[in-house]
C-alpha atoms as a PDB file:
ATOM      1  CA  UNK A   1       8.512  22.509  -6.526  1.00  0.00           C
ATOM      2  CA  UNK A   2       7.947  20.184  -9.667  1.00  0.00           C
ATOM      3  CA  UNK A   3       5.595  23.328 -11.048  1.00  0.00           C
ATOM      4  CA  UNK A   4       8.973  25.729 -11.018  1.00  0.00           C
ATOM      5  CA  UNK A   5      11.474  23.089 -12.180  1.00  0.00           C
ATOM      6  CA  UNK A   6       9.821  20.345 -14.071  1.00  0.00           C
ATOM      7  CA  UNK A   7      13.376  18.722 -15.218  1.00  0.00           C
ATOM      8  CA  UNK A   8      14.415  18.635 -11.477  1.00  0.00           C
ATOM      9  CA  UNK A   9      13.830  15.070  -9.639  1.00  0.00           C
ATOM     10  CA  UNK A  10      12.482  14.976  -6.627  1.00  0.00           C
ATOM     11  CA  UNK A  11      14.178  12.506  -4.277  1.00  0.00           C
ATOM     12  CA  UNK A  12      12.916  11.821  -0.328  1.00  0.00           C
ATOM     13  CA  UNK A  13      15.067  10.945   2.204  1.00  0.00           C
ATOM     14  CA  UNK A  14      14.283  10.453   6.130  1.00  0.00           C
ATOM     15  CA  UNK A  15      16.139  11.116   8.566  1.00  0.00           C
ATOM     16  CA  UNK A  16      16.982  10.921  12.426  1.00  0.00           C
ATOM     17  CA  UNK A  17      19.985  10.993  14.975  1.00  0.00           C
ATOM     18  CA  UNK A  18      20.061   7.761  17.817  1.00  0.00           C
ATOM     19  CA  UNK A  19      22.525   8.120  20.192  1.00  0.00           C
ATOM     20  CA  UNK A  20      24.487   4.908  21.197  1.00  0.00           C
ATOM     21  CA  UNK A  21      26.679   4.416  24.040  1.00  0.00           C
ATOM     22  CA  UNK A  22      28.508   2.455  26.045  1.00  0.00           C
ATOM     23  CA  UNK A  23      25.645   2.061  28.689  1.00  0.00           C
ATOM     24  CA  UNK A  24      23.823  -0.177  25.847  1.00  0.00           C
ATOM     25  CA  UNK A  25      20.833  -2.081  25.158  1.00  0.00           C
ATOM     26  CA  UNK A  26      19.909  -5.965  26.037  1.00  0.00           C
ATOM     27  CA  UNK A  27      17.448  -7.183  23.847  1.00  0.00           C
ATOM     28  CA  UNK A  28      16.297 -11.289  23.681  1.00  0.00           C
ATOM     29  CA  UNK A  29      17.958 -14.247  22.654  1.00  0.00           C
ATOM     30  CA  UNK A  30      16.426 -17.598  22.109  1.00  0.00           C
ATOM     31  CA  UNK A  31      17.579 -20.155  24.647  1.00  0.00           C
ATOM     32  CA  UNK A  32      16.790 -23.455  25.547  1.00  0.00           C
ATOM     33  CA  UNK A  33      13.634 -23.812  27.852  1.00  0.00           C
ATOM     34  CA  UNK A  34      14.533 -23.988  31.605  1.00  0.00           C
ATOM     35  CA  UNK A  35      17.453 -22.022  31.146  1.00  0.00           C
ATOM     36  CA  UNK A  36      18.996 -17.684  31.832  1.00  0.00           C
ATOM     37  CA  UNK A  37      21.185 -16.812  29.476  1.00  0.00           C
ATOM     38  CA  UNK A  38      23.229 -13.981  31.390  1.00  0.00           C
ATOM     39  CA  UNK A  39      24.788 -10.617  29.694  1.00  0.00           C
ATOM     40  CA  UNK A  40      27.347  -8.389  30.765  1.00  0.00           C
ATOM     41  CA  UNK A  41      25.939  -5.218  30.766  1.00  0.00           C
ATOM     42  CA  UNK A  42      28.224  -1.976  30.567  1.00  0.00           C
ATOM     43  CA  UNK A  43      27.290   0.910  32.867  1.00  0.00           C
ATOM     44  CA  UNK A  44      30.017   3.687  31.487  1.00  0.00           C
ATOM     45  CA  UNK A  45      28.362   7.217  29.950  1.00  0.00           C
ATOM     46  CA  UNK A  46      30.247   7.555  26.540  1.00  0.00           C
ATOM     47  CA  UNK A  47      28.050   8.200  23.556  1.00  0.00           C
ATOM     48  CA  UNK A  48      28.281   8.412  20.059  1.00  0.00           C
ATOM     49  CA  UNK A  49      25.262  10.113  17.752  1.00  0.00           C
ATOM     50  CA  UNK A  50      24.409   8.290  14.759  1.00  0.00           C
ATOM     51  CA  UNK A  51      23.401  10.559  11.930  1.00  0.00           C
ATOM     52  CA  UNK A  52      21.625   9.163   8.787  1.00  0.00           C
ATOM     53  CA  UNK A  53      19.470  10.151   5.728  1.00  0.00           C
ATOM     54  CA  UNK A  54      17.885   7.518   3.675  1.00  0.00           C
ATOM     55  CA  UNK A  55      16.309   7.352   0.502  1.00  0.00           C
ATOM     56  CA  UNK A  56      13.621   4.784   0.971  1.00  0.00           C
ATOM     57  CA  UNK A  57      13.141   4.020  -2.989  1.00  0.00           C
ATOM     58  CA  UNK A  58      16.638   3.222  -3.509  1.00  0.00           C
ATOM     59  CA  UNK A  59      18.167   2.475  -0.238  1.00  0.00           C
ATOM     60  CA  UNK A  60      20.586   5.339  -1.342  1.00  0.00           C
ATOM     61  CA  UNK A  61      21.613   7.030   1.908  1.00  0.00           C
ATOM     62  CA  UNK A  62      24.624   8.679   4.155  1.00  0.00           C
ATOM     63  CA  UNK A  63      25.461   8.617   7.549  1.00  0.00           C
ATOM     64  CA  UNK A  64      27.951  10.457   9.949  1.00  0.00           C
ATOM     65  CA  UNK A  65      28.950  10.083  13.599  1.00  0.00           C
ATOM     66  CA  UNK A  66      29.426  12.836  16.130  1.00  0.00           C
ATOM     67  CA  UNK A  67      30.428  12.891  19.940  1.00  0.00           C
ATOM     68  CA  UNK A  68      27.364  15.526  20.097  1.00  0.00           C
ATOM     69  CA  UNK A  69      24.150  16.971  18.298  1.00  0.00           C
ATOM     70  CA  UNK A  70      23.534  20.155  17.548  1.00  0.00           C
ATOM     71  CA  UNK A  71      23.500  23.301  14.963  1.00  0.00           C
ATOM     72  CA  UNK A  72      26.750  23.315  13.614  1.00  0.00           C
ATOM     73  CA  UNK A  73      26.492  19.944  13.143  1.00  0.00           C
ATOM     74  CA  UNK A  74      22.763  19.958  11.651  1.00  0.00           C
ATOM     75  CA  UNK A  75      24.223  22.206   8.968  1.00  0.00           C
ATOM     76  CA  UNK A  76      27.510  20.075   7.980  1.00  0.00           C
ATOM     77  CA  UNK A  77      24.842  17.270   8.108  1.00  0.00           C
ATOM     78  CA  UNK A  78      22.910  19.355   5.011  1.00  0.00           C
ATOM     79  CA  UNK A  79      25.529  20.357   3.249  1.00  0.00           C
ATOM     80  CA  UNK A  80      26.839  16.732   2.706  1.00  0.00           C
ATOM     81  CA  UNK A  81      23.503  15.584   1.784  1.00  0.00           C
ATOM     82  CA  UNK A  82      23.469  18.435  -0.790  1.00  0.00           C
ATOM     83  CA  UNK A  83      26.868  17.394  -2.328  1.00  0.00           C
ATOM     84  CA  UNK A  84      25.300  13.725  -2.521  1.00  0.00           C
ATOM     85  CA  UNK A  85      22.516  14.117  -4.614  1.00  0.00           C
ATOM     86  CA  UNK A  86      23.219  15.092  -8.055  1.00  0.00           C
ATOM     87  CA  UNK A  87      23.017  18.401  -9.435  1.00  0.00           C
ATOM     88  CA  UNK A  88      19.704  17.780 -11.702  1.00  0.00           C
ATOM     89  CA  UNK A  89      17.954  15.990  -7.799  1.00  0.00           C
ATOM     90  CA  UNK A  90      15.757  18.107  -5.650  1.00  0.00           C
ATOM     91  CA  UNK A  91      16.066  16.197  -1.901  1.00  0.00           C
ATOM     92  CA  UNK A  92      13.093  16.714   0.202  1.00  0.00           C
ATOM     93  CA  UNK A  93      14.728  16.266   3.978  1.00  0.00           C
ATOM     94  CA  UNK A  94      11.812  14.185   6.469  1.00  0.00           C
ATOM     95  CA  UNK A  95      13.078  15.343   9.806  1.00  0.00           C
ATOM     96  CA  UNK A  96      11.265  15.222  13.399  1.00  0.00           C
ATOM     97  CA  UNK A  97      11.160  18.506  15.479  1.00  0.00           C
ATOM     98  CA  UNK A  98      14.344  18.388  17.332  1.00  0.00           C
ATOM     99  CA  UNK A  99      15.944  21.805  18.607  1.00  0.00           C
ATOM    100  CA  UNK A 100      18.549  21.965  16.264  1.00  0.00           C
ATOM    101  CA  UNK A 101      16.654  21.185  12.813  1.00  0.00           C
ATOM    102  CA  UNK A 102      15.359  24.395  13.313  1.00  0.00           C
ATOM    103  CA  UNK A 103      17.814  26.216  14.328  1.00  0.00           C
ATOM    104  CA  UNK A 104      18.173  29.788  13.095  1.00  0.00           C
ATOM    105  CA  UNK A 105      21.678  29.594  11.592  1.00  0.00           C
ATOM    106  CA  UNK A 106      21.117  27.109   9.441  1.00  0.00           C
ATOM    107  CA  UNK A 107      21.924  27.870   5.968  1.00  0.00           C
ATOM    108  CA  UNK A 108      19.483  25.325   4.006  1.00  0.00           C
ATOM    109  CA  UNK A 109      21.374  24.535   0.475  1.00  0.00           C
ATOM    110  CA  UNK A 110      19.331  25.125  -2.388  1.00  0.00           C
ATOM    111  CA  UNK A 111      18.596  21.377  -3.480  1.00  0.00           C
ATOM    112  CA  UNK A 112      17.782  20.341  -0.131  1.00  0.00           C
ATOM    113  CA  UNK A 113      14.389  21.399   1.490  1.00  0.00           C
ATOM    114  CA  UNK A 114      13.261  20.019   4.982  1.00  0.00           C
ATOM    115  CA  UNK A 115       9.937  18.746   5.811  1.00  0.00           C
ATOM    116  CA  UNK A 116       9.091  18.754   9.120  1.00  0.00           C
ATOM    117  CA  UNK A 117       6.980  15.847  10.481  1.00  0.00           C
ATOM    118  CA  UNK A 118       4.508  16.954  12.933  1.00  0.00           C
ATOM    119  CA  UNK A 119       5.000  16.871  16.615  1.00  0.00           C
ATOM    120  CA  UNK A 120       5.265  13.675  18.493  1.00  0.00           C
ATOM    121  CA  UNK A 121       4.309  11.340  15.287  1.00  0.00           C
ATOM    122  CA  UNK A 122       7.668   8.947  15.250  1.00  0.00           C
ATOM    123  CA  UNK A 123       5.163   6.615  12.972  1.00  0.00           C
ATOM    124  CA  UNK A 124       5.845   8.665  10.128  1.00  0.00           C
ATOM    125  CA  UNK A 125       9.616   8.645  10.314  1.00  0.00           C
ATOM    126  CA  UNK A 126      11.327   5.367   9.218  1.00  0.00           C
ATOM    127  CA  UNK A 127      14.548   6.248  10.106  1.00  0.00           C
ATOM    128  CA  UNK A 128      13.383   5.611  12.942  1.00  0.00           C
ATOM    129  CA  UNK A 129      13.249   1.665  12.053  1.00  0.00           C
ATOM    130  CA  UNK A 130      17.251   2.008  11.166  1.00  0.00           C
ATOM    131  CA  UNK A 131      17.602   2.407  15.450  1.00  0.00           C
ATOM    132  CA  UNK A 132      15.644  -0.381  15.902  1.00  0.00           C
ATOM    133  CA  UNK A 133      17.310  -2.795  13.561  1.00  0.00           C
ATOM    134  CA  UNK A 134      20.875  -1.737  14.060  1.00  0.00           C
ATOM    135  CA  UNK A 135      20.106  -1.782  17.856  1.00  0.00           C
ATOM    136  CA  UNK A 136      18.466  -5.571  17.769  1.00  0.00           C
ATOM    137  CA  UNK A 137      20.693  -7.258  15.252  1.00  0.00           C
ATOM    138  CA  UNK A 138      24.400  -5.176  15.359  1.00  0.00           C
ATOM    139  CA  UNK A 139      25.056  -3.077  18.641  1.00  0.00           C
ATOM    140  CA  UNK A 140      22.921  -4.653  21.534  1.00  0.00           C
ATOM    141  CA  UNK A 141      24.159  -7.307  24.145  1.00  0.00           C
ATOM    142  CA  UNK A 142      27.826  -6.325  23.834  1.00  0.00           C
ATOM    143  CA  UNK A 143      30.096  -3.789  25.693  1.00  0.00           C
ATOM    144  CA  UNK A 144      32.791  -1.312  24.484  1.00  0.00           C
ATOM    145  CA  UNK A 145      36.276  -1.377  25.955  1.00  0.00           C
ATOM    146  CA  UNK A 146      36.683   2.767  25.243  1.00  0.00           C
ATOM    147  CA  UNK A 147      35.035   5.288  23.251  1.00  0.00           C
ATOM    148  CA  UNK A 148      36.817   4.751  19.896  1.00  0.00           C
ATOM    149  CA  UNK A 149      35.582   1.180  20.490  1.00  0.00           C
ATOM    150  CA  UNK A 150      32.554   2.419  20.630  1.00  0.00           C
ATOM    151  CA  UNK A 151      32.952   4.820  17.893  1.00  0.00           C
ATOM    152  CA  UNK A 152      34.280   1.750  15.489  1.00  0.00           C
ATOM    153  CA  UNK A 153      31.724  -0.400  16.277  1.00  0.00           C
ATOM    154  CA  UNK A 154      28.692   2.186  15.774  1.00  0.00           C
ATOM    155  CA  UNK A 155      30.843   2.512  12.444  1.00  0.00           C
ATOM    156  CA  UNK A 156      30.724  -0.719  11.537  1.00  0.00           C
ATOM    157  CA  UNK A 157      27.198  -1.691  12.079  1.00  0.00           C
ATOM    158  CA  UNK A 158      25.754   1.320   9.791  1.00  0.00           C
ATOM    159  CA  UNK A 159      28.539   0.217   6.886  1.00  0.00           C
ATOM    160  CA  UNK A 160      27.444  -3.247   6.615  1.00  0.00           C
ATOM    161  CA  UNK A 161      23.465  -2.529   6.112  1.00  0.00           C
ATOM    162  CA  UNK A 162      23.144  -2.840   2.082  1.00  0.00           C
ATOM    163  CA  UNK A 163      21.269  -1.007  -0.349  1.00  0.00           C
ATOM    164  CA  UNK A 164      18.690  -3.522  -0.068  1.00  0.00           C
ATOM    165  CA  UNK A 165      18.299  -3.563   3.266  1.00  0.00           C
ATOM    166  CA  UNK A 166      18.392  -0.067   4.211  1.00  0.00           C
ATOM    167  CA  UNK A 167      15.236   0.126   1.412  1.00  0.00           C
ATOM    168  CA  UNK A 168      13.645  -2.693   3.207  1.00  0.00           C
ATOM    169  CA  UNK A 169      13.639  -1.167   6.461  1.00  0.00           C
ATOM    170  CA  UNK A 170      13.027   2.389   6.013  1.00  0.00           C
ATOM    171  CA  UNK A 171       9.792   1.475   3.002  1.00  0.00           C
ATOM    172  CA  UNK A 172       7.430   4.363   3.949  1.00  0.00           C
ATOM    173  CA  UNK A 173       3.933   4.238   2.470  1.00  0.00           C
ATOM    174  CA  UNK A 174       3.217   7.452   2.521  1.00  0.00           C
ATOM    175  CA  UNK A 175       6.196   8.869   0.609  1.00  0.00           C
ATOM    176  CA  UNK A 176       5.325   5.849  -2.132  1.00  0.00           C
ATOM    177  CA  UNK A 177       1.902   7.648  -2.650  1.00  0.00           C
ATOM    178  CA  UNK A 178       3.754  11.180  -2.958  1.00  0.00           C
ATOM    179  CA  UNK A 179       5.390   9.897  -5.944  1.00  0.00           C
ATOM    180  CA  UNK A 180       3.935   8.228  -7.567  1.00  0.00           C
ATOM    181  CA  UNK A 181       1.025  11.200  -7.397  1.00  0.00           C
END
């Protein structure tokens, strides 16, 4: 790519999709010794799919939410990642193997070009640390009175992780050493 447009920077972003629903997560809390902290746990079946991309050098990244996943979807996912980066940016998409990233309908925008992890290897995906954090410090332990509850609150949590942050949790060794060789 850099051999047929030298001028053109090459930008990485990963990506993923985590569902989150009103049936939620508990995670810990610290408590005093000797005592059980209860929870209410919600046990309704709404959901709400989380999708981000992420530049882990910057901490650049955008995000959209969707009652579903699939290609339709995948494809008005792309296009708004191509009308983020900037018209002299090449963005190299990390994606996983779901159905539809490789769907044949998708129209792949010029500046964007996926790059498919291999199979089962979630290792090599940070997004996949974005679930973990949002679901441990932001949308665990609580329940959802509807689905546009739900829908806010999924909201909510991805707007308030910084620049900073979101380059903190999704640092990826591996995509370091690609650019910098």
């Amino acid at each position: 790519m850099k051999e047929a447009d030298p001028d053109r920077k090459i930008r990485f972003f990963v990506s993923d999709e985590a569902r989150v629903g009103q049936k939620g997560t508990l995670t810990r809390v610290w408590a005093r010794t000797g005592t059980r902290p209860r929870q209410v746990k919600q046990c309704e079946y709404g959901w709400v799919y989380l999708w981000a991309a992420a530049d882990p050098m910057t901490g650049d990244s955008i995000a959209m939410t969707t009652p579903t996943v699939n290609a339709e979807l995948m494809q008005l996912f792309i296009d708004g990642l191509s009308g983020h980066v900037r018209p002299d940016e090449q963005a190299i998409l990390v994606l996983d193997n779901a159905g539809w990233h490789h769907a044949k309908e998708l129209n792949w925008p010029r500046n964007v070009t996926p790059l498919f992890l291999p199979a089962y290897s979630p290792e090599l995906n940070s997004a996949e640390n974005l679930w973990q954090y949002l679901r441990s410090h932001q949308l665990s332990n609580q329940i959802f009175q509807d689905y546009p509850a739900l829908l806010g609150r999924v909201d909510e949590a991805w707007n308030s992780l910084t620049r900073i942050q979101i380059k903190s949790i999704t640092r990826c060794p591996w995509i370091e050493r690609a650019i910098q060789g």
